[in-house]
Each structure stands twice: as C-alpha cells, then as structure tokens.
Protein backbone atom coordinates (compact mmCIF):
# COMPACT_ATOMS: atom_id res chain seq x y z
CA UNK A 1 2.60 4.21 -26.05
CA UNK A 2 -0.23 6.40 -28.05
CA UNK A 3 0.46 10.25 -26.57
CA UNK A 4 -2.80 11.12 -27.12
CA UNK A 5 -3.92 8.26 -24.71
CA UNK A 6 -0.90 9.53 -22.11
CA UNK A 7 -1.71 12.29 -22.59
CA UNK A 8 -5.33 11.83 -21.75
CA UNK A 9 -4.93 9.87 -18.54
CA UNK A 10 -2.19 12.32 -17.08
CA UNK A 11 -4.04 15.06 -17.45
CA UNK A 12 -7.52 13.32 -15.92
CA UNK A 13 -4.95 12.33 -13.07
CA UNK A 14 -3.69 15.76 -12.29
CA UNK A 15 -7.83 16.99 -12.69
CA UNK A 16 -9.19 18.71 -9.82
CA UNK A 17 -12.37 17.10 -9.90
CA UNK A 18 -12.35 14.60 -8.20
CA UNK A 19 -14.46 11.96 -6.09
CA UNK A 20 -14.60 9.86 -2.93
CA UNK A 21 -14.39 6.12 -3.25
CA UNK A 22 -13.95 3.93 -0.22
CA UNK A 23 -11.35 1.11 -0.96
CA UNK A 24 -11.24 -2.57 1.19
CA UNK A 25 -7.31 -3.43 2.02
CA UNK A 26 -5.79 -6.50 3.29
CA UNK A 27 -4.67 -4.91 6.86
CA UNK A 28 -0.87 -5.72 5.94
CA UNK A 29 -1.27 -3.40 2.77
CA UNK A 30 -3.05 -0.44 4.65
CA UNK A 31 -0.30 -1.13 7.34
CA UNK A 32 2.55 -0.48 5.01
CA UNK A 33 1.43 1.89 3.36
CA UNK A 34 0.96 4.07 6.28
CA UNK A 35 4.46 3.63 6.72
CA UNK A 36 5.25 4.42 3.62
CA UNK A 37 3.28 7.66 3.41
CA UNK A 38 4.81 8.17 7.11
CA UNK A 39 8.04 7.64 5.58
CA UNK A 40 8.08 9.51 2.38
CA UNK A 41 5.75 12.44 3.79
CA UNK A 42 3.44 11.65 0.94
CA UNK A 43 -0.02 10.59 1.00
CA UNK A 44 -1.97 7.60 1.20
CA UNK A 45 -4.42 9.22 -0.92
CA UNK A 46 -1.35 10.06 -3.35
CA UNK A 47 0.06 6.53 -4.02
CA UNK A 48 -3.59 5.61 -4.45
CA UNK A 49 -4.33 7.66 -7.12
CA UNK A 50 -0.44 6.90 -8.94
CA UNK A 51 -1.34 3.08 -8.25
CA UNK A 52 -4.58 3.67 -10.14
CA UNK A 53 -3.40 5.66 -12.95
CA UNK A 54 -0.37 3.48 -13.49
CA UNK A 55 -3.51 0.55 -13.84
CA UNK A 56 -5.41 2.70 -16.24
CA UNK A 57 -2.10 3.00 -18.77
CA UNK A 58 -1.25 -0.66 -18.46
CA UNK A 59 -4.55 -1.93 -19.28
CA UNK A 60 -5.41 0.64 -21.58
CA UNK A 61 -6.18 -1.75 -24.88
CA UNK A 62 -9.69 -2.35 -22.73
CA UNK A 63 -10.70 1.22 -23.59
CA UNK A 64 -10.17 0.91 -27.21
CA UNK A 65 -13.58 0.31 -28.46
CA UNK A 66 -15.28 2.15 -25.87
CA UNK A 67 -17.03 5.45 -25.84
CA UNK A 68 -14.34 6.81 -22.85
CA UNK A 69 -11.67 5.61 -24.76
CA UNK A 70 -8.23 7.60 -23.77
C-alpha cells in the first residue's frame, strides 16, 4: 500500500474535526452492534468510524485522479 496514502487517511481518521452524519441500519446491524459496543466497552461511534476508514483504504484507487486524492 502507498504510505503516503496510509498515511493520509490515518491521520484524517485520528483528526479532531470532525462532523455529524446520521446513518440508516438494518435493525439487526444496529442491534448487534450495540452488543458489541456493550461488550467490548467501545463505541458505536468508534467501529463506525474504523468501518469507514477501513472502506476509504480498500477503495482507495477511486481517489486517484481526484483533487482529494490520499
């Protein structure tokens, strides 16, 4: 993986600046992961923001050509 595009998402992930979003889940998914964060003492909001990243460095060939490229 390119470090400088790691890099670049890891360190907008760990950003304090950050923003509200409202997010529609199937009720079985908002149901476990309740119990997850329940579970693990971590929170919903955390896993949602992991989940995300993890999306942003898997897909990150879309941002090539773009002006916001990592």
């Amino acid at each position: 993986m390119n470090r400088r595009k790691r890099n670049f998402i890891e360190s907008s992930y760990r950003s304090t600046d950050k923003v509200a979003t409202n997010v529609m889940l199937p009720v079985e998914y908002k149901e476990m992961l309740s119990l997850l964060s329940e579970k693990t003492r971590i929170r919903q909001s955390e896993f949602l923001r992991e989940a995300v990243k993890d999306l942003l460095v898997k897909y990150r060939e879309v941002f090539e050509d773009t002006p916001h490229a990592f």
